[in-house]
N, C-alpha and C. Protein backbone atom coordinates (compact mmCIF):
# COMPACT_ATOMS: atom_id res chain seq x y z
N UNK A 1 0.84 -1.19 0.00
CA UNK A 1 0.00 0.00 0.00
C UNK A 1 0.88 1.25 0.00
N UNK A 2 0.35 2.44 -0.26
CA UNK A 2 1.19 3.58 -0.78
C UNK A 2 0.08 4.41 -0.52
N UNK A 3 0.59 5.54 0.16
CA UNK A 3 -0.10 6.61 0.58
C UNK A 3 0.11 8.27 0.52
N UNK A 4 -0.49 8.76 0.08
CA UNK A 4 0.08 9.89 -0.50
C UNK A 4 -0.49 11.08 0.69
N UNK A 5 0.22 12.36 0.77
CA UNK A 5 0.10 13.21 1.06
C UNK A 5 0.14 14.48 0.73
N UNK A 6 -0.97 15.69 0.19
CA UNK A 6 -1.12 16.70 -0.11
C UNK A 6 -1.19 17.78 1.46
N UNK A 7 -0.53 18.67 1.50
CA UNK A 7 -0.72 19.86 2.18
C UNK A 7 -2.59 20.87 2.41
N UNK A 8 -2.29 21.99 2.02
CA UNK A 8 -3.42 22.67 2.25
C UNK A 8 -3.87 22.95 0.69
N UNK A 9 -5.39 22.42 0.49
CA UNK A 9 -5.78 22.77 -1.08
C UNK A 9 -7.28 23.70 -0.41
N UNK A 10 -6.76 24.60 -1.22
CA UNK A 10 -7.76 25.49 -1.47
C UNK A 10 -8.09 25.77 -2.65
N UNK A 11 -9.57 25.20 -3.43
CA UNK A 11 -9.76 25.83 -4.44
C UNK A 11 -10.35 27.04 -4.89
N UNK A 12 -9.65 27.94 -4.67
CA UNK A 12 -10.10 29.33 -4.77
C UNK A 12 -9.90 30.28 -5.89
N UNK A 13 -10.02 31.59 -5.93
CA UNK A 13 -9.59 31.95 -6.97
C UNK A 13 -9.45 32.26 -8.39
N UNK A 14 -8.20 31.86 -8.95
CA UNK A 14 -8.70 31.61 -10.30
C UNK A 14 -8.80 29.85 -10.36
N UNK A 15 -8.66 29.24 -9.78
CA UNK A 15 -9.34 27.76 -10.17
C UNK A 15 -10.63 27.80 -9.72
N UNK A 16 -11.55 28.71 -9.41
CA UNK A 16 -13.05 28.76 -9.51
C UNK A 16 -13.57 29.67 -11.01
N UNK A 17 -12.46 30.41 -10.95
CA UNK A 17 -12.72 32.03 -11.90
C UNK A 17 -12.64 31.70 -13.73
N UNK A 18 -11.32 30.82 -13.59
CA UNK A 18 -10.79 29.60 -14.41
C UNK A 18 -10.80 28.58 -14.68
N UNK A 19 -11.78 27.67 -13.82
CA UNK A 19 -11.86 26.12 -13.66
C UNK A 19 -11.50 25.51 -14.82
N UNK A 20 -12.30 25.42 -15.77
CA UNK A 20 -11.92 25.40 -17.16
C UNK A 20 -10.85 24.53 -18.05
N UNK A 21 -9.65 25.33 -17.20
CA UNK A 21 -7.97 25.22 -17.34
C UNK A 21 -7.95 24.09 -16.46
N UNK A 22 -8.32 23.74 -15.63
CA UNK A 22 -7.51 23.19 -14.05
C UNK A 22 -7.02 21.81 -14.55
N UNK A 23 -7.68 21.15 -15.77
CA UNK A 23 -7.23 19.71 -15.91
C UNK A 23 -5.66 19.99 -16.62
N UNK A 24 -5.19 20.79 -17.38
CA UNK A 24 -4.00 21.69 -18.00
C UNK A 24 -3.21 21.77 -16.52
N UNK A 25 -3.69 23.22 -15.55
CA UNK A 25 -2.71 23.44 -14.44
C UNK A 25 -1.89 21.97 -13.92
N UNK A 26 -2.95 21.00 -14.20
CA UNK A 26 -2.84 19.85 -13.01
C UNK A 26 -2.39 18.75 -13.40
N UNK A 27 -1.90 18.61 -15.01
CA UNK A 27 -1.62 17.28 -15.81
C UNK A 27 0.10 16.95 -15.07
N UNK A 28 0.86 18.09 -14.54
CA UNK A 28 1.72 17.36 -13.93
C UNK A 28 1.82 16.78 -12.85
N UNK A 29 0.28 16.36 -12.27
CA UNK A 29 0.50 15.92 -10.71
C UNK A 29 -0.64 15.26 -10.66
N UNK A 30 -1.30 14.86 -11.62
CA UNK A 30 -2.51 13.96 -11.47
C UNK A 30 -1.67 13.19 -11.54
N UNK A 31 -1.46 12.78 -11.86
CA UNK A 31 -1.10 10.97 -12.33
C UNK A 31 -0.53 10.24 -11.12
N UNK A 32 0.22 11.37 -10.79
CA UNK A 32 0.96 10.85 -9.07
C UNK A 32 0.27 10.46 -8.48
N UNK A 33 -0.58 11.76 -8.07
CA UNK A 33 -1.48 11.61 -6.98
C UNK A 33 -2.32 10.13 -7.55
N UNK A 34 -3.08 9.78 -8.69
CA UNK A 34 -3.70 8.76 -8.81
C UNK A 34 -3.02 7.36 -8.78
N UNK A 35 -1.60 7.45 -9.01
CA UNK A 35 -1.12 6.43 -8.38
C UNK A 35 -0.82 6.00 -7.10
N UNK A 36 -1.50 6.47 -5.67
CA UNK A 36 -1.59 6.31 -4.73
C UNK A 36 -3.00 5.93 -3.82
N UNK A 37 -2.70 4.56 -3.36
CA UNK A 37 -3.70 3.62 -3.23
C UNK A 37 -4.73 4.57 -1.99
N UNK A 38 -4.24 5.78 -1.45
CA UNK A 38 -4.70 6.46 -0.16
C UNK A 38 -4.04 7.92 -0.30
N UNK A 39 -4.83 8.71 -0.60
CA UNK A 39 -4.39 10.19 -0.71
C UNK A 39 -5.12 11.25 0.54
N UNK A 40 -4.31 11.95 1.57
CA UNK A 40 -4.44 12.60 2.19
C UNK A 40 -4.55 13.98 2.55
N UNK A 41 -5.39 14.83 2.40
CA UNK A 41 -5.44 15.81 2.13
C UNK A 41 -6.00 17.01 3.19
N UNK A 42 -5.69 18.01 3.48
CA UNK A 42 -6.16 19.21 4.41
C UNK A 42 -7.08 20.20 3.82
N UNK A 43 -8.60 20.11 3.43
CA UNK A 43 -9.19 21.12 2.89
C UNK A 43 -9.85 22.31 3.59
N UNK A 44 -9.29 23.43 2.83
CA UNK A 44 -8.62 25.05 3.54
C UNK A 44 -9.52 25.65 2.98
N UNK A 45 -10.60 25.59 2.14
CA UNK A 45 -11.64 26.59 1.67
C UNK A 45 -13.40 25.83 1.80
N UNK A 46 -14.34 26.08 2.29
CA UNK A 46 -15.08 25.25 2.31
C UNK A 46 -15.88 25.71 1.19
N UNK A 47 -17.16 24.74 0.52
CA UNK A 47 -17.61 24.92 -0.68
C UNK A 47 -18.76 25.91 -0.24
N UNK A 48 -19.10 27.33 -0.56
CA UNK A 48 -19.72 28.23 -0.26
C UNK A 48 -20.76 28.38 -1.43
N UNK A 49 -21.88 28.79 -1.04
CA UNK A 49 -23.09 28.81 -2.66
C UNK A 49 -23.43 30.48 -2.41
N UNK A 50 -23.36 30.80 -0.84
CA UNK A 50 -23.77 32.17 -0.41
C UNK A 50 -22.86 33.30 -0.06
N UNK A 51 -22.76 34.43 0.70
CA UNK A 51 -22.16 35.07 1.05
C UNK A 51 -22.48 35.24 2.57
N UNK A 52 -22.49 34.23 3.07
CA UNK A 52 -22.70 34.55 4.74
C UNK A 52 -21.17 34.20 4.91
N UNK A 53 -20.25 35.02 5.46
CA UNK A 53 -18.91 35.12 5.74
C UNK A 53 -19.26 35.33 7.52
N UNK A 54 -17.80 34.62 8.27
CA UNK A 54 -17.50 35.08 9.44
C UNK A 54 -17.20 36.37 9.66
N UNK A 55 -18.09 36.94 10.49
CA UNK A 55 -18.11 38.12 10.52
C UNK A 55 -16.38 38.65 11.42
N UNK A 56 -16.06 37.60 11.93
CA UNK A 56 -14.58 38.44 13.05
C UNK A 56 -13.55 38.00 12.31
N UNK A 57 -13.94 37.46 10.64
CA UNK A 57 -12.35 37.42 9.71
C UNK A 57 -12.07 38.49 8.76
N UNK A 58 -11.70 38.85 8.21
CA UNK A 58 -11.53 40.19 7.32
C UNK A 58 -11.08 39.28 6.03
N UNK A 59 -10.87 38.31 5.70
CA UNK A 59 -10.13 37.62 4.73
C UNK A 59 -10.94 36.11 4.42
N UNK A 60 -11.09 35.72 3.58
CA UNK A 60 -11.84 34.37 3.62
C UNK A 60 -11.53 33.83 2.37
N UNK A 61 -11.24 31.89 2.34
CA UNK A 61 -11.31 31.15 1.54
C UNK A 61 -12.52 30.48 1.56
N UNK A 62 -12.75 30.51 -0.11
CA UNK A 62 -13.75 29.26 -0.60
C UNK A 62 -14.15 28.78 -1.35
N UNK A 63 -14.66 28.11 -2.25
CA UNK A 63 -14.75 27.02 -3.23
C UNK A 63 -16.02 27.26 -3.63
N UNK A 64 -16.54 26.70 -4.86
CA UNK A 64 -17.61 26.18 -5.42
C UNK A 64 -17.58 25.26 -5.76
N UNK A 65 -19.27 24.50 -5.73
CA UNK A 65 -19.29 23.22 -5.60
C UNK A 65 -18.60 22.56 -6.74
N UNK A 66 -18.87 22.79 -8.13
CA UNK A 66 -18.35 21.97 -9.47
C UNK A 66 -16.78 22.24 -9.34
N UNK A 67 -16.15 22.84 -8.71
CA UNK A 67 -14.64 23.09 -8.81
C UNK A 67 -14.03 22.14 -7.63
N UNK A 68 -14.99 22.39 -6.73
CA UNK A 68 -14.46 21.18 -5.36
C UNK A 68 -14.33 19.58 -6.09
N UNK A 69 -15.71 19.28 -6.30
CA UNK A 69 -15.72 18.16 -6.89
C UNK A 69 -14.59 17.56 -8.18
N UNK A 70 -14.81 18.15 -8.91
CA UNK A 70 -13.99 18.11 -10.05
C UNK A 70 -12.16 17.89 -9.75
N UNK A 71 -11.70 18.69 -8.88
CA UNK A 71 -10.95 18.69 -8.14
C UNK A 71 -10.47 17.80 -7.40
N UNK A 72 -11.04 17.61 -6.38
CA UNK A 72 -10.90 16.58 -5.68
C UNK A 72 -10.83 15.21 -6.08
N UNK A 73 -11.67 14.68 -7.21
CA UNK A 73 -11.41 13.63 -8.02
C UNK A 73 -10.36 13.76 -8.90
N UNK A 74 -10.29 14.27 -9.09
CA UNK A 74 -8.78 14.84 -10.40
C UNK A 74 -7.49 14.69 -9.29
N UNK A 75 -7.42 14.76 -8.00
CA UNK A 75 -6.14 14.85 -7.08
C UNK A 75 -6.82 13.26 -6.48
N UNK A 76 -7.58 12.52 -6.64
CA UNK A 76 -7.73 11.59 -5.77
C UNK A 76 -7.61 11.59 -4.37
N UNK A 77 -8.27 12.17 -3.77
CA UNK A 77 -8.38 12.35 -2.00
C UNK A 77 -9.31 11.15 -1.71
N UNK A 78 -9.24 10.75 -0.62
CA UNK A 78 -9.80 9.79 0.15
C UNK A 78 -10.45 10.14 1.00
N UNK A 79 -9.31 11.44 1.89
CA UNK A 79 -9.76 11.69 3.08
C UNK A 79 -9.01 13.02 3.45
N UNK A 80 -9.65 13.69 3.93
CA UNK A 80 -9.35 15.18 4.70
C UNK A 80 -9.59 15.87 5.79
N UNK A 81 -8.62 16.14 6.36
CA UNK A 81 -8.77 17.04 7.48
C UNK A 81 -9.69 18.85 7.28
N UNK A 82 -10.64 18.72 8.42
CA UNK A 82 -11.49 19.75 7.89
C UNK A 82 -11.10 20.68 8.92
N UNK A 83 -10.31 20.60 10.18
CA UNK A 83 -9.83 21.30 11.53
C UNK A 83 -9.00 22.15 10.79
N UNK A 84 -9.20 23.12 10.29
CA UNK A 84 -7.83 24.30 9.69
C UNK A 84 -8.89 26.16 9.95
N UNK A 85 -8.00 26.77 9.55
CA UNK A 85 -8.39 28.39 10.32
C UNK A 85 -9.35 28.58 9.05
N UNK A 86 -9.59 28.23 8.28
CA UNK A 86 -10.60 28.43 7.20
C UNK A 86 -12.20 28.02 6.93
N UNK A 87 -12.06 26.49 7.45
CA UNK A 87 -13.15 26.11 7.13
C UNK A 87 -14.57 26.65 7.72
N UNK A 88 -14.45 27.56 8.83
CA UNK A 88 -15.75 28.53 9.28
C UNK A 88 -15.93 29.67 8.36
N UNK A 89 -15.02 29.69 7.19
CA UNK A 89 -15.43 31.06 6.87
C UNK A 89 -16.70 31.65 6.12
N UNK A 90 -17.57 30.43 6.17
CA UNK A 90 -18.63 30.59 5.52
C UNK A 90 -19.53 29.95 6.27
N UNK A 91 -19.13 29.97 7.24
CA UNK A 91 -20.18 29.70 8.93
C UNK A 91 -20.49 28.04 8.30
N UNK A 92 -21.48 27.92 9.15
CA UNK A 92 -22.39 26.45 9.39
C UNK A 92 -22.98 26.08 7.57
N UNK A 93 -23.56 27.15 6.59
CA UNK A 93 -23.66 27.04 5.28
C UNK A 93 -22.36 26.24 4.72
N UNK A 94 -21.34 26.92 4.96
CA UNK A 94 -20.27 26.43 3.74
C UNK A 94 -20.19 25.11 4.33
N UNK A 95 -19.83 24.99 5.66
CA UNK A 95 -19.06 23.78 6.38
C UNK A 95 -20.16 22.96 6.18
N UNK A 96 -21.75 22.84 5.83
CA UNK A 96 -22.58 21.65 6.17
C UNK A 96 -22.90 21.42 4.45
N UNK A 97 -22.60 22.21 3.50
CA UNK A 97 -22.75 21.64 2.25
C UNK A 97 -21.03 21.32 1.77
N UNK A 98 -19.91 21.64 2.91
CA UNK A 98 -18.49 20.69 2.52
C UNK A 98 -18.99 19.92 2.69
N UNK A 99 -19.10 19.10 3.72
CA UNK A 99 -19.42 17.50 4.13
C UNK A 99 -20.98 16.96 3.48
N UNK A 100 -21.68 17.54 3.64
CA UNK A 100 -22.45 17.08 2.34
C UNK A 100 -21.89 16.36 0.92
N UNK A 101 -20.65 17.54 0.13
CA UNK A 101 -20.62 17.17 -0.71
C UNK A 101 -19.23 15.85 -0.72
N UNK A 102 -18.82 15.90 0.50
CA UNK A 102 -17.37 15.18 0.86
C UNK A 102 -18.06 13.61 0.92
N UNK A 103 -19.43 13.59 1.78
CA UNK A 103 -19.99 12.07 1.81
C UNK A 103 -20.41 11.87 0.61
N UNK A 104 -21.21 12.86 -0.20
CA UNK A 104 -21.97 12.48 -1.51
C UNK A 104 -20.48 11.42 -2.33
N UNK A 105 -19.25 12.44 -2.43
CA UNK A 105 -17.81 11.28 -3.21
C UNK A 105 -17.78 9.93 -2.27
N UNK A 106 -18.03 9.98 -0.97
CA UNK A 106 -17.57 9.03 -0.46
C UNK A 106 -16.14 9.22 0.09
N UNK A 107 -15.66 10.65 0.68
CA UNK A 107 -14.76 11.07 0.94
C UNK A 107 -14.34 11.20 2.46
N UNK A 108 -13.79 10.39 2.97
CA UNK A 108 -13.32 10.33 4.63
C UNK A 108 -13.49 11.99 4.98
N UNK A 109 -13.74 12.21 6.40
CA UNK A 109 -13.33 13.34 6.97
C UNK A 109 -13.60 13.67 8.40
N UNK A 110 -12.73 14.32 9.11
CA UNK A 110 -12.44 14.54 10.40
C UNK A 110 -12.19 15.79 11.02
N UNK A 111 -12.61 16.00 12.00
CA UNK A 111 -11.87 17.74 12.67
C UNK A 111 -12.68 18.56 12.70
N UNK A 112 -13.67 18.83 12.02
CA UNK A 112 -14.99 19.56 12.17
C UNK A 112 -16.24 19.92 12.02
N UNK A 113 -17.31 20.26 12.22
CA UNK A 113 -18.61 19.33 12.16
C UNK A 113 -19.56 19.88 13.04
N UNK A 114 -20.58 19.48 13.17
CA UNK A 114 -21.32 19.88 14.12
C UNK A 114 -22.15 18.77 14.82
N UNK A 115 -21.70 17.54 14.46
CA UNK A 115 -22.34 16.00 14.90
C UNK A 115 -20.83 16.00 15.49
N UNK A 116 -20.42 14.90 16.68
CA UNK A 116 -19.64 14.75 17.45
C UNK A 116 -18.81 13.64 16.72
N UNK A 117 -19.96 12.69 15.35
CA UNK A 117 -18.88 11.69 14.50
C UNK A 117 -18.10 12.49 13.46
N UNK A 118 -18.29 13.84 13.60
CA UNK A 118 -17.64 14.95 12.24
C UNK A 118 -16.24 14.98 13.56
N UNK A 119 -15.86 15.10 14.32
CA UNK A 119 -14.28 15.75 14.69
C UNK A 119 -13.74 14.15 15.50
N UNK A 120 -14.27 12.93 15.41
CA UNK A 120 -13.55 11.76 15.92
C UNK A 120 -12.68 11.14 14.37
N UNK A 121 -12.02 10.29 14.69
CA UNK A 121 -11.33 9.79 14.08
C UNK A 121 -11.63 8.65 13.13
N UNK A 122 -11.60 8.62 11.75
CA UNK A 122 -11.93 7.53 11.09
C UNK A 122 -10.78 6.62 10.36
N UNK A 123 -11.48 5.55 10.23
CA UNK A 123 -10.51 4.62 9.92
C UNK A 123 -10.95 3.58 8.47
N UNK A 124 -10.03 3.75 7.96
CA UNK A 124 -9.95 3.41 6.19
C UNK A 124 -9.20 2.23 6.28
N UNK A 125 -9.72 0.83 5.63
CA UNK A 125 -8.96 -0.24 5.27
C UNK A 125 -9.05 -0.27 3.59
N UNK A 126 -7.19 -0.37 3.80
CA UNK A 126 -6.67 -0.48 2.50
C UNK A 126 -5.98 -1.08 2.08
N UNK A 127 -6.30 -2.48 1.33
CA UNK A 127 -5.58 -3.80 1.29
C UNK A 127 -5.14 -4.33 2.76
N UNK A 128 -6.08 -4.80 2.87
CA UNK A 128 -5.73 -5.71 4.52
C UNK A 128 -5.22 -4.89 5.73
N UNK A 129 -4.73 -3.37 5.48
CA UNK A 129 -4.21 -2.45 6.31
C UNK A 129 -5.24 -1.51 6.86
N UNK A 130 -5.37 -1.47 8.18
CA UNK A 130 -5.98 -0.09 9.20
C UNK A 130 -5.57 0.98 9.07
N UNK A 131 -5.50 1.90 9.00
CA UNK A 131 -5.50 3.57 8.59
C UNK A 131 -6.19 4.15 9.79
N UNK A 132 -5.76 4.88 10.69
CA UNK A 132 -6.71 5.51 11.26
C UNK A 132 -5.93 6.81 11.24
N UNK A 133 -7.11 7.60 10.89
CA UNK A 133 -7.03 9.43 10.69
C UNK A 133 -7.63 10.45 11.43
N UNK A 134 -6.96 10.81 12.30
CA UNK A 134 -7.40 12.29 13.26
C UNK A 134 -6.61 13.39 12.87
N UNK A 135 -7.46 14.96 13.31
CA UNK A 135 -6.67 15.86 12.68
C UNK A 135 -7.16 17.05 13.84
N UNK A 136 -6.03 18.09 13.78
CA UNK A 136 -6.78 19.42 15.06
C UNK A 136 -6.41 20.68 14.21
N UNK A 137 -6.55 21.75 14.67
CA UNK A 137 -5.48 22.87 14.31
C UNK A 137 -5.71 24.44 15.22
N UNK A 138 -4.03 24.04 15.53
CA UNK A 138 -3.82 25.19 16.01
C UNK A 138 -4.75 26.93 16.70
N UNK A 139 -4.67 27.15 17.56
CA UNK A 139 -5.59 28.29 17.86
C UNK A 139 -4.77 29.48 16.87
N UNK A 140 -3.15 29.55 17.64
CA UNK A 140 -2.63 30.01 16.52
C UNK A 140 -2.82 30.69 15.85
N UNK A 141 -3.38 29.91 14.94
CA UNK A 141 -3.48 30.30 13.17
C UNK A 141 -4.50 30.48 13.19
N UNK A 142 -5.78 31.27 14.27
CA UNK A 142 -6.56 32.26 14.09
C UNK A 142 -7.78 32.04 13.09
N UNK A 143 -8.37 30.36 13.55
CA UNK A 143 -9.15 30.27 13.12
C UNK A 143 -10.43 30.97 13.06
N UNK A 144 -10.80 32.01 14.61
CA UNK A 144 -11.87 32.71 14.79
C UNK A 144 -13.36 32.06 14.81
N UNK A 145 -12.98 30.84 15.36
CA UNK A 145 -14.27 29.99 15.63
C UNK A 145 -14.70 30.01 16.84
N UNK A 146 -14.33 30.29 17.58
CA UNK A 146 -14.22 30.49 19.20
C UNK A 146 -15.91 31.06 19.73
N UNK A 147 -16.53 31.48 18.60
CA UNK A 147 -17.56 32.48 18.83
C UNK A 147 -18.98 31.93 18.21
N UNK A 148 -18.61 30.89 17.88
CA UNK A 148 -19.68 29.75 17.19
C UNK A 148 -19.75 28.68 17.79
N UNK A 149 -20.66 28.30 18.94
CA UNK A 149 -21.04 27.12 19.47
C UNK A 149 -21.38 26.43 19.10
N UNK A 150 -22.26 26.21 17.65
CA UNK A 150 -22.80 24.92 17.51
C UNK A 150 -21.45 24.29 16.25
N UNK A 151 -20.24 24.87 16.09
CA UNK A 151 -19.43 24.40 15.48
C UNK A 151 -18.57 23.23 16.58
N UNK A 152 -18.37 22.30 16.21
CA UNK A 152 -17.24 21.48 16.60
C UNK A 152 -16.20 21.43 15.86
N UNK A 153 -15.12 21.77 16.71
CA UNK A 153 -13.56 21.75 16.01
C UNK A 153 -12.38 21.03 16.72
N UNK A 154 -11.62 20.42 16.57
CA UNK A 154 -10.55 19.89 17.43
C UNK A 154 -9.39 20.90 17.39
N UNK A 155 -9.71 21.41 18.47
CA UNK A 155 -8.45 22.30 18.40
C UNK A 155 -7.11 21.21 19.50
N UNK A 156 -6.18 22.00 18.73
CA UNK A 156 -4.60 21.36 19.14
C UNK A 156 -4.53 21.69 20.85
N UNK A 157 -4.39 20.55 21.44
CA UNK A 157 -4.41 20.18 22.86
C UNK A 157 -3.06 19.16 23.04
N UNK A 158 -1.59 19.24 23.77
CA UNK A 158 -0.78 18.24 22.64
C UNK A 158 -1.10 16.96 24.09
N UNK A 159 -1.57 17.03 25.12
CA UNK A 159 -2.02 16.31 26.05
C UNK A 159 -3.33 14.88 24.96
N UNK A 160 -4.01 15.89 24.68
CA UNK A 160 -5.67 15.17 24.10
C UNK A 160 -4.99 14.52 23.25
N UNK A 161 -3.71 15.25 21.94
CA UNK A 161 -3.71 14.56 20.79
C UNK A 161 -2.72 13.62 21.29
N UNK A 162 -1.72 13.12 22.57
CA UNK A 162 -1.19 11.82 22.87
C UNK A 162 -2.30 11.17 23.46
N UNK A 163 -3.37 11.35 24.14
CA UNK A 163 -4.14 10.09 24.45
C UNK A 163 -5.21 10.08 23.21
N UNK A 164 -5.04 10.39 22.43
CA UNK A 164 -6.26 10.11 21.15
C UNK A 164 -5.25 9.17 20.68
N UNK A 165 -3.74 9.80 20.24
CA UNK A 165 -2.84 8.75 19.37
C UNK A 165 -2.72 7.73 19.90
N UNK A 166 -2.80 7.72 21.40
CA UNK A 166 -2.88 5.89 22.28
C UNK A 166 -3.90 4.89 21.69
N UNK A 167 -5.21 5.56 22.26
CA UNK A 167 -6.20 5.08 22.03
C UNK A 167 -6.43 4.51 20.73
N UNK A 168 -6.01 5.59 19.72
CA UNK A 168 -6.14 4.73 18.38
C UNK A 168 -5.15 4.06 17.88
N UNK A 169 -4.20 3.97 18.19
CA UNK A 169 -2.92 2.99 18.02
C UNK A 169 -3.91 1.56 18.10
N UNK A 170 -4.81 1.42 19.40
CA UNK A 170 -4.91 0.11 19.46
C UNK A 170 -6.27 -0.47 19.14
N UNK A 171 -6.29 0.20 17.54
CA UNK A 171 -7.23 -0.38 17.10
C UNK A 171 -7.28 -0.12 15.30
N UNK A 172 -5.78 0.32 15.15
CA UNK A 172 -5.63 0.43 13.75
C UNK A 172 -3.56 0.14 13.47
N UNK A 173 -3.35 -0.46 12.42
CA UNK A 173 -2.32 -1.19 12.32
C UNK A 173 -1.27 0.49 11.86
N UNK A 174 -1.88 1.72 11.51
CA UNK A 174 -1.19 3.25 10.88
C UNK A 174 -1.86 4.14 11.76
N UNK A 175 -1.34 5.16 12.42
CA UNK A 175 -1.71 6.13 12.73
C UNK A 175 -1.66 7.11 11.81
N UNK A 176 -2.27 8.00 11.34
CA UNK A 176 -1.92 9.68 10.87
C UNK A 176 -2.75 10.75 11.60
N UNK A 177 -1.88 11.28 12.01
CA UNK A 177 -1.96 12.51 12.89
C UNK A 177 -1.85 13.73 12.27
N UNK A 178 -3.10 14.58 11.65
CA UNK A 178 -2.23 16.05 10.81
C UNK A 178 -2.76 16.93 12.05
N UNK A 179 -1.79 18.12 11.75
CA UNK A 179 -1.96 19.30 13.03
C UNK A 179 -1.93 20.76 12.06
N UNK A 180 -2.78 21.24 11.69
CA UNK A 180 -2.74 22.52 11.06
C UNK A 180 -2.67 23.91 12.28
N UNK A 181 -0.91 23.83 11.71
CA UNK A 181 -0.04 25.00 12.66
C UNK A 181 0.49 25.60 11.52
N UNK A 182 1.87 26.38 12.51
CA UNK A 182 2.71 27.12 11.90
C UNK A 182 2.70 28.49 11.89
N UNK A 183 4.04 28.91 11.53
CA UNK A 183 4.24 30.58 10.95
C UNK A 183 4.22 30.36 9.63
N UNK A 184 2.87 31.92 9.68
CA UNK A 184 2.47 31.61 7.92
C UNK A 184 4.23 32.19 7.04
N UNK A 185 4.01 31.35 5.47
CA UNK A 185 5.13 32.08 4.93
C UNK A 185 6.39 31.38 5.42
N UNK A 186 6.32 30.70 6.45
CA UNK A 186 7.80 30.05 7.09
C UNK A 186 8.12 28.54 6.27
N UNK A 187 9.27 28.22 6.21
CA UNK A 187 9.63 27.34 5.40
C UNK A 187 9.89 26.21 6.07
N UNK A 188 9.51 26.47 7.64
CA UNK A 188 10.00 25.25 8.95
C UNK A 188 9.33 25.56 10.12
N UNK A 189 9.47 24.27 11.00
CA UNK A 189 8.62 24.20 11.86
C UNK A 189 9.36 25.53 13.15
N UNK A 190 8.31 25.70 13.95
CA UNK A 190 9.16 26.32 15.78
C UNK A 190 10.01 25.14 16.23
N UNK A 191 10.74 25.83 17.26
CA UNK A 191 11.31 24.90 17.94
C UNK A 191 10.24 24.11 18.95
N UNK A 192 8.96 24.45 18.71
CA UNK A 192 7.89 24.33 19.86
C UNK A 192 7.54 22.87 19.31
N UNK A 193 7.41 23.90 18.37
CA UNK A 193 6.19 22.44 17.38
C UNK A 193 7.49 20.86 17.02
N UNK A 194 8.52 21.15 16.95
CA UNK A 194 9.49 19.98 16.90
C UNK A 194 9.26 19.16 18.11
N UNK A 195 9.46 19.48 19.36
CA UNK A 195 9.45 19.22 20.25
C UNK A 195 7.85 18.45 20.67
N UNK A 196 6.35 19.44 20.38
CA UNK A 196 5.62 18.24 20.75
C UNK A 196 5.64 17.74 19.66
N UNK A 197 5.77 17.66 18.78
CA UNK A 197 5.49 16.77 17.55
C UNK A 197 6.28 15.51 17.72
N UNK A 198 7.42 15.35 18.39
CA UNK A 198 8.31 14.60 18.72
C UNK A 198 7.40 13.72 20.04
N UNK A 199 6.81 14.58 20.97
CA UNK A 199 6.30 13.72 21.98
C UNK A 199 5.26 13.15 21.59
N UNK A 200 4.33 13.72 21.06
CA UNK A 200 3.61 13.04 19.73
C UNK A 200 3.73 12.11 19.48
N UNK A 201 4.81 11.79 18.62
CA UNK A 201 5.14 10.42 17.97
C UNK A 201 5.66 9.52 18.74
């Protein structure tokens, strides 16, 4: 088995403005990505139809639906972490027609939600192998969710995320653990984040 890993995709922009193009932008990295039996992915813009924006962000990512989709099958994702500083930016609308459209593919996902099975951990068998996938992120990075109760989010706790990684150790043969941190623009981790990331593992 072979498992791939993508960073933060946001389809925003001109791949909504442009979609069009995107099978062109993307002919040098489909093929990769589709040669990987499990593709992992962090999605950073949620699919928005309206303009109800978080009102305490000044800045916002987001997607439309035919560009998400299209997308997402074209990179082969499996499964994604939805815990990142973005995915409220289109409140409870964007975030409940993401996962809408994430189950409609049949697309794993974890970290945020407003059902308590949207931020636990799921687990993917792939060729005889356990996979289990949890994800948090950072306060940090200024998600501005703090102010929305009926959102559930896993925020980064590095206590919670060693007894989650216990717990699911013993009941899946892979752990993956993503943590959406960092200094934006930085090319490397803190000395912080080395350190729990290390106790972490």
């Amino acid at each position: 088995m072979n498992i791939g890993f993508v960073g933060d995709i946001a389809f925003s922009g001109i791949l909504c403005s442009d979609n069009i193009n995107n099978n062109d932008r993307f002919k040098g990295i489909a093929p990769l990505l589709m040669s990987f039996d499990l593709t992992f992915a962090n999605f950073e813009a949620p699919i928005c139809s309206g303009f109800n924006f978080n009102e305490y962000k000044c800045h916002w990512h987001y997607t439309d639906e035919l560009t998400a989709i299209e997308l997402l099958k074209l990179f082969n994702i499996k499964c994604v972490s939805l815990a990142n500083n973005h995915i409220y930016d289109c409140k409870m609308s964007g975030l409940q027609t993401t996962i809408e459209t994430l189950d409609r593919l049949n697309i794993y996902h974890t970290g945020a939600g407003w059902l308590k099975e949207h931020v636990e951990h799921v687990i993917i068998e792939v060729k005889g192998v356990r996979v289990g996938f949890i994800a948090y992120v950072d306060r940090s990075s200024n998600p501005k969710t703090e102010f929305f109760p009926e959102l559930l989010i896993n925020y980064f706790d590095k206590d919670k995320v060693k007894s989650d990684v216990k717990n699911l150790k013993t009941k899946v043969d892979i752990v993956i653990c993503s943590i959406h941190w960092g200094v934006d623009y930085s090319y490397f981790p803190t000395p912080n984040q080395v350190i729990d990331a290390r106790e972490i593992i």
